[in-house]
N, C-alpha and C. Protein backbone atom coordinates (compact mmCIF):
# COMPACT_ATOMS: atom_id res chain seq x y z
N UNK A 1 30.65 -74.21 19.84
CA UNK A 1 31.53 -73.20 19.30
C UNK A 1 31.12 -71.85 19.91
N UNK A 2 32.11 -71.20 20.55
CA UNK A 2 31.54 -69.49 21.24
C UNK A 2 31.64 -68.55 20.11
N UNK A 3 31.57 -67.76 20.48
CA UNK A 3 31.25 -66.75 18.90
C UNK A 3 32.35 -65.89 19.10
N UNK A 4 33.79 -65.90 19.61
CA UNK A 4 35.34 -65.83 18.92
C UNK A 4 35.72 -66.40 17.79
N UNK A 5 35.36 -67.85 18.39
CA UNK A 5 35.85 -69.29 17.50
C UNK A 5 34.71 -68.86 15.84
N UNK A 6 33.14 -68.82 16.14
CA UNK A 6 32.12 -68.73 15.23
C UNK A 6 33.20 -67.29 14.12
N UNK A 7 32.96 -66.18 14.82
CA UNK A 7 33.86 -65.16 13.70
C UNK A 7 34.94 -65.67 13.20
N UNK A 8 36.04 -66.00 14.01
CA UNK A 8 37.34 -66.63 13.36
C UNK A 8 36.72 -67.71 11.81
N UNK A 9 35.95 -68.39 12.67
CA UNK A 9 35.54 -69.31 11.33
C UNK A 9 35.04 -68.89 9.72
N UNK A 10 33.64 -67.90 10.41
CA UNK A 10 32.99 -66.86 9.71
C UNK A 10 34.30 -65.89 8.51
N UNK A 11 35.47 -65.41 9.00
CA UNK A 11 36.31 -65.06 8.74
C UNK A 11 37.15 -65.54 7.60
N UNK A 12 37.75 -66.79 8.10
CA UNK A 12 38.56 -67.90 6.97
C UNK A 12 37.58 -68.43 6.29
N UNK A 13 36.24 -68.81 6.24
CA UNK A 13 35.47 -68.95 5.46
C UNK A 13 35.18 -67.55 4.26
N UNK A 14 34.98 -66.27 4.47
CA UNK A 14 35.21 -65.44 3.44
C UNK A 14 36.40 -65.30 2.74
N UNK A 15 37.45 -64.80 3.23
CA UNK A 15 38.74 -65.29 2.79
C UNK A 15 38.91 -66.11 2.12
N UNK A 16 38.37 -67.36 2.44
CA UNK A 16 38.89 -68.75 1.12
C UNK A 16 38.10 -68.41 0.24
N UNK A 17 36.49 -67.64 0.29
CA UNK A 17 35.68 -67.85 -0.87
C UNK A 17 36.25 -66.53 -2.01
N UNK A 18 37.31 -65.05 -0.97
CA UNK A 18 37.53 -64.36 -1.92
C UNK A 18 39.05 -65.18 -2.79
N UNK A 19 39.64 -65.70 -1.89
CA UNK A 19 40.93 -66.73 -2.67
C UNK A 19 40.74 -67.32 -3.81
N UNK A 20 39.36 -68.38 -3.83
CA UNK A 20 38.52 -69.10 -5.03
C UNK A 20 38.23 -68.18 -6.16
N UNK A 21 37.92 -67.22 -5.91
CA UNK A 21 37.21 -65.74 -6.76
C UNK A 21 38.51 -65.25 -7.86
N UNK A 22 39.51 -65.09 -7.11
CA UNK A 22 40.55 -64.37 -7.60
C UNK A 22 41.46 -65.98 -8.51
N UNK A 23 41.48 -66.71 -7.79
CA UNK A 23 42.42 -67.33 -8.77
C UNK A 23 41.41 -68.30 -10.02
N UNK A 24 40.03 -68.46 -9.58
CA UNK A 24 39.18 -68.20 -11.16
C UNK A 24 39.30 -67.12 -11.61
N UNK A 25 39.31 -65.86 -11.20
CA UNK A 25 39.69 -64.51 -12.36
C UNK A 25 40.92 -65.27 -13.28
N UNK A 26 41.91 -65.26 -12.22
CA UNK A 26 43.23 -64.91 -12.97
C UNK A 26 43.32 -66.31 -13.87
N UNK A 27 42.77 -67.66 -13.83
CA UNK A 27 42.70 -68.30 -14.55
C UNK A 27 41.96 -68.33 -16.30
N UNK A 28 40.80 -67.61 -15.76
CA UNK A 28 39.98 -66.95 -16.99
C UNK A 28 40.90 -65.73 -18.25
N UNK A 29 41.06 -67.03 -19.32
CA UNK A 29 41.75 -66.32 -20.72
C UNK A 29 41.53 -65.08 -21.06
N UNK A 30 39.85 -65.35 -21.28
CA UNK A 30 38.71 -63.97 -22.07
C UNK A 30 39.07 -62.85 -21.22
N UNK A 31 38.98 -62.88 -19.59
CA UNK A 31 39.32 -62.21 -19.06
C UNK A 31 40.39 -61.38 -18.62
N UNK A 32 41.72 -61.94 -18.78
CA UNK A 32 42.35 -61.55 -18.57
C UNK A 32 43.27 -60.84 -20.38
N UNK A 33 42.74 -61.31 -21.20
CA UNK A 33 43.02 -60.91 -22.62
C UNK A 33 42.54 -59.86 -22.86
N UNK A 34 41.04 -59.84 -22.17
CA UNK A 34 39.89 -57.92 -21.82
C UNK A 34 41.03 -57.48 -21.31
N UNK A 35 41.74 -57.39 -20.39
CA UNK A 35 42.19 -56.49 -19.12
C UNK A 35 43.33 -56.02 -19.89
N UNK A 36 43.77 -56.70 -20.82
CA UNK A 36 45.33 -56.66 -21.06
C UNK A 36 45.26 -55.56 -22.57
N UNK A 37 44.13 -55.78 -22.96
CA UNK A 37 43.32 -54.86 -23.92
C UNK A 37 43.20 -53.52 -23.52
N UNK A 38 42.25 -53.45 -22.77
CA UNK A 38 42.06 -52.18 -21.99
C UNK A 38 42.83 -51.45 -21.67
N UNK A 39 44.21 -51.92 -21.03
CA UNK A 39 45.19 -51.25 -20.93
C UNK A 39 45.09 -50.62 -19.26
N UNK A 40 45.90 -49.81 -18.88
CA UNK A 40 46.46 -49.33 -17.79
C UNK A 40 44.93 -48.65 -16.73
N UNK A 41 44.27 -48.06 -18.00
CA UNK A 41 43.00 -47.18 -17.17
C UNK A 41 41.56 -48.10 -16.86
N UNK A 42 42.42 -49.08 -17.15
CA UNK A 42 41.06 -50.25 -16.71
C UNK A 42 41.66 -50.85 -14.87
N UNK A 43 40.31 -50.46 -14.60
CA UNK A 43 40.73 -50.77 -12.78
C UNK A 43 39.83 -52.25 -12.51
N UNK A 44 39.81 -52.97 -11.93
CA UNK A 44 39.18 -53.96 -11.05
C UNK A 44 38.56 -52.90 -10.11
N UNK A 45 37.17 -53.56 -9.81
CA UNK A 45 36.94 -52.95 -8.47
C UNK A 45 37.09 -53.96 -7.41
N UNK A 46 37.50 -53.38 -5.72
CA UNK A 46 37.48 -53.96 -5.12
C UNK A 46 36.39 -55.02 -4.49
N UNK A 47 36.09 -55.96 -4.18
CA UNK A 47 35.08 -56.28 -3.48
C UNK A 47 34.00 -55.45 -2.87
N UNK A 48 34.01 -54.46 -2.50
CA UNK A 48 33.22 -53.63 -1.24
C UNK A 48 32.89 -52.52 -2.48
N UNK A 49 33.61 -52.02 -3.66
CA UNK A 49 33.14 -51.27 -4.71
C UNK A 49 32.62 -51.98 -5.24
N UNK A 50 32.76 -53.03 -5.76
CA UNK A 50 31.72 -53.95 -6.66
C UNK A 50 30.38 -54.16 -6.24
N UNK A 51 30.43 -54.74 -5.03
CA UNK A 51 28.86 -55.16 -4.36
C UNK A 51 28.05 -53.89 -4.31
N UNK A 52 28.88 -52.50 -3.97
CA UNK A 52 28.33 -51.36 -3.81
C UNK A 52 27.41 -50.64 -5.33
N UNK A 53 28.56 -50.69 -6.29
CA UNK A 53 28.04 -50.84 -7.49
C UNK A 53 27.25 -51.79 -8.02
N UNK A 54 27.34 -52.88 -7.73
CA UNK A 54 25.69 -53.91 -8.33
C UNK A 54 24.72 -53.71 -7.77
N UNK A 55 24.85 -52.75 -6.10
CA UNK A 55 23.83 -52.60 -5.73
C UNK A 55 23.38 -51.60 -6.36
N UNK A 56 23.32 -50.64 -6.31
CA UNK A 56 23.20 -49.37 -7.07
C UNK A 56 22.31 -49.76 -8.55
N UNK A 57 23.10 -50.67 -9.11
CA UNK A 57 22.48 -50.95 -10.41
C UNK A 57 21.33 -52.04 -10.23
N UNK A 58 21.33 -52.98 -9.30
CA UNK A 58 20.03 -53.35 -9.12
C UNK A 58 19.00 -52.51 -8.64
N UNK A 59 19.28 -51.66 -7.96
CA UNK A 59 17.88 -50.55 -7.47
C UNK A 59 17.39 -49.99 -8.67
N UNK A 60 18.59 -49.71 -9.21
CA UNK A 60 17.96 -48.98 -11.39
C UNK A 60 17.36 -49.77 -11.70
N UNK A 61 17.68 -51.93 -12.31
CA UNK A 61 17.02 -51.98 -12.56
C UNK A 61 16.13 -52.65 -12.09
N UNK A 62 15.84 -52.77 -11.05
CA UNK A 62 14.35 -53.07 -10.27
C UNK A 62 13.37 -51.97 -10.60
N UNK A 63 13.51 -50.78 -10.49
CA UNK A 63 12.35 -49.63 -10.79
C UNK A 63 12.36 -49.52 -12.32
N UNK A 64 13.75 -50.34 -13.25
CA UNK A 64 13.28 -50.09 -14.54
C UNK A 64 12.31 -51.72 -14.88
N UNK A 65 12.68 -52.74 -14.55
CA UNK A 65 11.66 -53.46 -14.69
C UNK A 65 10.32 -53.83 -14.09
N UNK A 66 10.46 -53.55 -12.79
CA UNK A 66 9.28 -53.62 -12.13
C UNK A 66 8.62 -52.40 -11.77
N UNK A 67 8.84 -51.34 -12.10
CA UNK A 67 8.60 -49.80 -11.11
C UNK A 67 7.32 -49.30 -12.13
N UNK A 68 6.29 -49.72 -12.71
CA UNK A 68 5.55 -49.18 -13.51
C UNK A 68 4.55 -48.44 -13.18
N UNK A 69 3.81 -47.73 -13.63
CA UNK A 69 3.12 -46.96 -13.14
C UNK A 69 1.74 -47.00 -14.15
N UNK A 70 0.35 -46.94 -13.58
CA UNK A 70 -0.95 -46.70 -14.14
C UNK A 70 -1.20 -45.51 -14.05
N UNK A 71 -1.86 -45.27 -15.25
CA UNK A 71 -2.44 -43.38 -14.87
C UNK A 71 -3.36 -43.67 -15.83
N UNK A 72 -4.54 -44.48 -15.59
CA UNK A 72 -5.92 -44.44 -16.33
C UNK A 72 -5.33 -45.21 -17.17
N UNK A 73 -5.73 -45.74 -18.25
CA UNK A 73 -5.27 -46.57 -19.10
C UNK A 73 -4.10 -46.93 -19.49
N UNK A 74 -3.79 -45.48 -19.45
CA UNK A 74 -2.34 -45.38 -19.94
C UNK A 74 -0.90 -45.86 -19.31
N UNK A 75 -0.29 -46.37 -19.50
CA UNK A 75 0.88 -47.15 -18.73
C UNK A 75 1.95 -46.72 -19.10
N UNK A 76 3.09 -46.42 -18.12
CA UNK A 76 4.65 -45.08 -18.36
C UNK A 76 5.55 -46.30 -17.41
N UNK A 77 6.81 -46.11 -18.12
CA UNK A 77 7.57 -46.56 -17.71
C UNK A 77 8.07 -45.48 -17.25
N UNK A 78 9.46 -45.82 -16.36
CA UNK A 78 10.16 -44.80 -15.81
C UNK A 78 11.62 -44.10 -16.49
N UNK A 79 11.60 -46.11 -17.22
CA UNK A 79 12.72 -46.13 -17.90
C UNK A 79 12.61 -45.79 -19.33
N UNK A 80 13.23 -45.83 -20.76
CA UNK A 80 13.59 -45.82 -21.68
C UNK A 80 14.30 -46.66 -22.18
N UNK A 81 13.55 -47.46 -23.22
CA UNK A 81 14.59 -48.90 -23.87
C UNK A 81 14.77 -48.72 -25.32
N UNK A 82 15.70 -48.08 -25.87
CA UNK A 82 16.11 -47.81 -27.94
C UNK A 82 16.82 -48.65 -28.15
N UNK A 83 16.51 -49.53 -29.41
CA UNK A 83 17.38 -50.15 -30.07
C UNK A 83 18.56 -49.54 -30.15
N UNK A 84 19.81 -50.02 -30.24
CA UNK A 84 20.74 -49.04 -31.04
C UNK A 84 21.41 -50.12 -32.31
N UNK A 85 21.64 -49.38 -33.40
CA UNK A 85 21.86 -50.23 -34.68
C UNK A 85 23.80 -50.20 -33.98
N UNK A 86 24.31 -49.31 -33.64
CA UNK A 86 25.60 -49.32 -33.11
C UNK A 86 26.28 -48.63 -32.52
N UNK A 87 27.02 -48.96 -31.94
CA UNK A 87 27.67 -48.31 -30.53
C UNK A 87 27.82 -46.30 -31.31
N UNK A 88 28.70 -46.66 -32.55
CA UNK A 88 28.42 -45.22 -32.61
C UNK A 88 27.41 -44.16 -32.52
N UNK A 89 26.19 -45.00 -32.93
CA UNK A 89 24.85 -43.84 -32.96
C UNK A 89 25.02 -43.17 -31.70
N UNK A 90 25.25 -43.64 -30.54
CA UNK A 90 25.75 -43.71 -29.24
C UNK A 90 26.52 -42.62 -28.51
N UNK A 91 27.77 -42.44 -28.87
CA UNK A 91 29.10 -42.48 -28.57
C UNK A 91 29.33 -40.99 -28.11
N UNK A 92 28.67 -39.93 -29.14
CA UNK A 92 28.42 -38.50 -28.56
C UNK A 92 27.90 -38.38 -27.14
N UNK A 93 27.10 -39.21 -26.65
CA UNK A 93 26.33 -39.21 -25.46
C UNK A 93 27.63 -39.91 -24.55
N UNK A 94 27.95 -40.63 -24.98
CA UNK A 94 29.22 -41.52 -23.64
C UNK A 94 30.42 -40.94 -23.83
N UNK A 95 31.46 -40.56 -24.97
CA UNK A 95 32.53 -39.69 -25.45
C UNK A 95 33.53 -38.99 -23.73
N UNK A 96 34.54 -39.77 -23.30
CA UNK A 96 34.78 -38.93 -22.35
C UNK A 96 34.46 -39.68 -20.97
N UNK A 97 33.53 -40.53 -20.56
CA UNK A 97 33.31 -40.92 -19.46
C UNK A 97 33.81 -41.99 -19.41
N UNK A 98 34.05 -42.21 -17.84
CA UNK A 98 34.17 -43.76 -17.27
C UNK A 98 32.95 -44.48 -16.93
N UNK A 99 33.28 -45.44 -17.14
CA UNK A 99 31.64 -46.41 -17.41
C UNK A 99 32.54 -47.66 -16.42
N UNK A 100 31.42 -48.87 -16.09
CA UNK A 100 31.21 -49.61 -15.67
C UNK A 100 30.98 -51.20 -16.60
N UNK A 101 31.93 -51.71 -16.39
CA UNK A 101 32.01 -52.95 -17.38
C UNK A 101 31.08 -54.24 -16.52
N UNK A 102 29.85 -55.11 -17.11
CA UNK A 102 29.16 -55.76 -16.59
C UNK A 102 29.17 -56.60 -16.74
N UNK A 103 29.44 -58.04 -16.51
CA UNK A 103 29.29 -59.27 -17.40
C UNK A 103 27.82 -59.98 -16.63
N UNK A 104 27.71 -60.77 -17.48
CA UNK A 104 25.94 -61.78 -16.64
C UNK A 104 26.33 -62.84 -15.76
N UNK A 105 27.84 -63.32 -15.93
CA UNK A 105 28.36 -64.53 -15.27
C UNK A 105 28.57 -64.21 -14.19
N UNK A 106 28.28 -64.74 -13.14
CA UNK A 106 28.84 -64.52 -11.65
C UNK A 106 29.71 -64.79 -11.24
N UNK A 107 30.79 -64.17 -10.42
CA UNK A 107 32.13 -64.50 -10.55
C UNK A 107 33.36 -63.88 -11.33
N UNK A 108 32.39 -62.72 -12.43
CA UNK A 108 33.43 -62.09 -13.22
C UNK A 108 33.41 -60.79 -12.66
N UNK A 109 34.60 -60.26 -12.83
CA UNK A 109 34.76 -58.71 -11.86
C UNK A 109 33.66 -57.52 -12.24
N UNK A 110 33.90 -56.47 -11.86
CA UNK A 110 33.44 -55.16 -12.35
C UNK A 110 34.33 -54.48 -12.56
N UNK A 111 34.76 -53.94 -13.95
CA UNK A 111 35.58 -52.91 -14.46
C UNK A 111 35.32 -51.71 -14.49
N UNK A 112 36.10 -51.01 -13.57
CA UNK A 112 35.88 -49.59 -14.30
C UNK A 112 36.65 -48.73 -15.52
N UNK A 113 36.39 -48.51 -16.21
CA UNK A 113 37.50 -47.80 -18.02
C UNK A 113 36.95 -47.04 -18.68
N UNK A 114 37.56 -46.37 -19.66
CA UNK A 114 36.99 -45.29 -20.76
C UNK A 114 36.19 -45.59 -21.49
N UNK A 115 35.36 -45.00 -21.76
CA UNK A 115 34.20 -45.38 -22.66
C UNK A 115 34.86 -45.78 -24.44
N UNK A 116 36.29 -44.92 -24.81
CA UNK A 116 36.58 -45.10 -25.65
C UNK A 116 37.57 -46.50 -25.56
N UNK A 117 38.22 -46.73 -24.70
CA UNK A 117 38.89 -47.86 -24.80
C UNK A 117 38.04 -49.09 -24.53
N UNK A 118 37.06 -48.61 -24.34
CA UNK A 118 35.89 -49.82 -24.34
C UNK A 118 35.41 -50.37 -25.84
N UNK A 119 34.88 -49.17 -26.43
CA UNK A 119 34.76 -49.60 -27.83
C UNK A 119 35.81 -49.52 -28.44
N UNK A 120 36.75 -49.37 -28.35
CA UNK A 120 38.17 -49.81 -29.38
C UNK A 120 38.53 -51.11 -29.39
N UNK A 121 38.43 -51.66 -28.22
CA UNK A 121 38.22 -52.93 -27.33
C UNK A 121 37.19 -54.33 -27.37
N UNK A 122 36.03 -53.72 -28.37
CA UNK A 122 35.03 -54.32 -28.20
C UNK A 122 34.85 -56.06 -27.91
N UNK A 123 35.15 -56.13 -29.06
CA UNK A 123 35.34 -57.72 -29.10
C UNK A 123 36.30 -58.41 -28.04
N UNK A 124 37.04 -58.40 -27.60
CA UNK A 124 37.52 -58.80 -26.37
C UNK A 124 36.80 -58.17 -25.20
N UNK A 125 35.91 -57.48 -24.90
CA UNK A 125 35.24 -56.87 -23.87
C UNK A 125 33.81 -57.98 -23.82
N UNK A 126 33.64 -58.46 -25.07
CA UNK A 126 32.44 -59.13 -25.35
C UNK A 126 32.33 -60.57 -25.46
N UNK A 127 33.92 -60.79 -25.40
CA UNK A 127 34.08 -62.38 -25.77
C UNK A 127 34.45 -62.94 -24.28
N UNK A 128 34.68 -62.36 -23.26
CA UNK A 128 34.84 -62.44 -21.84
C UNK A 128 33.08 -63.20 -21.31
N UNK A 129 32.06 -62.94 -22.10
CA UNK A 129 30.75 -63.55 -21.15
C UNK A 129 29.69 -63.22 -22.42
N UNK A 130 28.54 -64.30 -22.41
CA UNK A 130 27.50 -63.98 -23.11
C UNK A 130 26.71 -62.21 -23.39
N UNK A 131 25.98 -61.73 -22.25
CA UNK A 131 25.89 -60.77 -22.20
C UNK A 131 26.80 -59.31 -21.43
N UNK A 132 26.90 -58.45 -21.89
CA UNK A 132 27.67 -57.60 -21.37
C UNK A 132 26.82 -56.03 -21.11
N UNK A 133 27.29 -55.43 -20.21
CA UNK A 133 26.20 -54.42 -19.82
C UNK A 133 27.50 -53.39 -19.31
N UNK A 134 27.43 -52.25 -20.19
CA UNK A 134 28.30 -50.91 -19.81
C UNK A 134 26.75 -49.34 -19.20
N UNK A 135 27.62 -49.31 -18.25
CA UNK A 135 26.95 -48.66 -16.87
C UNK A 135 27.52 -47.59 -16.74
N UNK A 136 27.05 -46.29 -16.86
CA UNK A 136 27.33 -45.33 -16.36
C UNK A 136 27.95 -45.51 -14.93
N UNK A 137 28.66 -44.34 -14.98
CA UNK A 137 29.34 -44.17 -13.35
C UNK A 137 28.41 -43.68 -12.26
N UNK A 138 27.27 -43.33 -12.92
CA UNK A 138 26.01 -42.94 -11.70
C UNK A 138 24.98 -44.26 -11.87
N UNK A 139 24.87 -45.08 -12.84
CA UNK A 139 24.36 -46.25 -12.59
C UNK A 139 22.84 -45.77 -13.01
N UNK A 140 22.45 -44.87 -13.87
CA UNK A 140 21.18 -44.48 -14.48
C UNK A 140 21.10 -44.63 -15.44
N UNK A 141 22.43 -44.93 -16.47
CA UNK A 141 22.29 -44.90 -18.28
C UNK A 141 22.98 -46.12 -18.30
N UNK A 142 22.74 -47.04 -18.99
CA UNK A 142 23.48 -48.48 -19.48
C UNK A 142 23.25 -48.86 -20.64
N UNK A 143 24.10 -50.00 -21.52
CA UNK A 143 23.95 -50.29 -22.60
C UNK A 143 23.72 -52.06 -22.37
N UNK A 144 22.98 -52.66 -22.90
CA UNK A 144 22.92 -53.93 -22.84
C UNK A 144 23.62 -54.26 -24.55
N UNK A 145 24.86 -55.28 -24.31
CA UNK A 145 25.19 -55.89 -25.37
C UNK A 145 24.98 -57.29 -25.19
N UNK A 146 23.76 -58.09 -25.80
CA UNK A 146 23.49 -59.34 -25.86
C UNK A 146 24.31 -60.17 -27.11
N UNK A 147 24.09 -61.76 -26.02
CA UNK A 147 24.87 -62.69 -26.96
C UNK A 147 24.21 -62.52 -28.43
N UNK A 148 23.19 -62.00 -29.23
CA UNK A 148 22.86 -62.00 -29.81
C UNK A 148 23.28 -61.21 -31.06
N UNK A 149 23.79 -60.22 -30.30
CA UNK A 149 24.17 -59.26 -31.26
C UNK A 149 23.60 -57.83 -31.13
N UNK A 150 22.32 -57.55 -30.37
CA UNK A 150 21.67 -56.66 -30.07
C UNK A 150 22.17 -55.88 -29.02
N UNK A 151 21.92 -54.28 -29.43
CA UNK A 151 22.58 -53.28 -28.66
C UNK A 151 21.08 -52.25 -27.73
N UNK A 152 20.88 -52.60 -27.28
CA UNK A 152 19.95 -51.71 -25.81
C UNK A 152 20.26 -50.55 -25.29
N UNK A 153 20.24 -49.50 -25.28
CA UNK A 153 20.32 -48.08 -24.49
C UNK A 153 19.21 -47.96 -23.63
N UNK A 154 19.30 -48.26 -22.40
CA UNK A 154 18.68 -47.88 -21.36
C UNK A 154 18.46 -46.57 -20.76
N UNK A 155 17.61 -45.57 -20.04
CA UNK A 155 18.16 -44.44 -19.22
C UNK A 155 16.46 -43.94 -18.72
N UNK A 156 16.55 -43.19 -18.07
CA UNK A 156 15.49 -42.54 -17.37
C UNK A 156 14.81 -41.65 -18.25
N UNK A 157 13.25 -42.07 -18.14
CA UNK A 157 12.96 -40.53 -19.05
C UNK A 157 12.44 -39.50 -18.47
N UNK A 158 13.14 -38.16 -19.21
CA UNK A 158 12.34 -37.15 -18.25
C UNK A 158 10.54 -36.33 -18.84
């Protein structure tokens, strides 16, 4: 095979795997019942925004889980992890922004939407995948919502 033929291949091989991608989206209930929830200001990101954005958020949290630091006994994270009893304790701090919708399943999109039509939304935002993770638009403050029930506020401390 010369490497015309190798790209051409290379080529229809991505293509079919984004084809597979999209018509599991559009097959997925939870998912598409979120979207229809959310309403108009809820975007899909494209492929090339998505990967760009998970990257982003894996560099956060790689330095928030692994990035620790010694200073004599004493041990500092970089990050900040608070319970939150509920989204409202919250909400003054997010009020107004577009955030980043996360699911744990691979294969489910990245949303971008209002922070308020997110929590108006909740339960269909949450019934789409076990864990769910809302991300700032700079990818430094996040909320972990586990299958459990538990609410996480993540962010940098200064």
């Amino acid at each position: 095979m010369n490497e015309v033929q190798r790209k051409r291949y290379e080529d229809l091989k991505k293509g079919n795997r984004n084809k597979v991608k999209e018509n599991e989206r559009k097959r997925n209930v939870l998912l598409q019942e979120c979207l229809a929830a959310l309403g108009e200001q809820a975007v899909t990101l494209s492929t090339v925004e998505e990967e760009a954005m998970i990257g982003r958020l894996n560099q956060m949290l790689k330095k928030c889980l692994a990035d620790r630091h010694r200073m004599g006994d004493v041990r500092t994270d970089r990050f900040k992890s608070v319970p939150v009893r509920c989204l409202d304790d919250i909400n003054p701090l997010w009020a107004g922004q577009r955030i980043y919708i996360v699911w744990d399943q691979a294969g489910l999109p990245v949303i971008r939407s209002d922070f308020e039509a997110v929590t108006d939304n909740m339960d269909d935002v949450k019934a789409v995948s076990f864990d769910t993770y809302l991300v700032s638009e700079d990818c430094l403050r996040w909320i972990e919502l586990n299958h459990e029930g538990g609410i996480i506020f993540r962010f940098p401390q200064s």
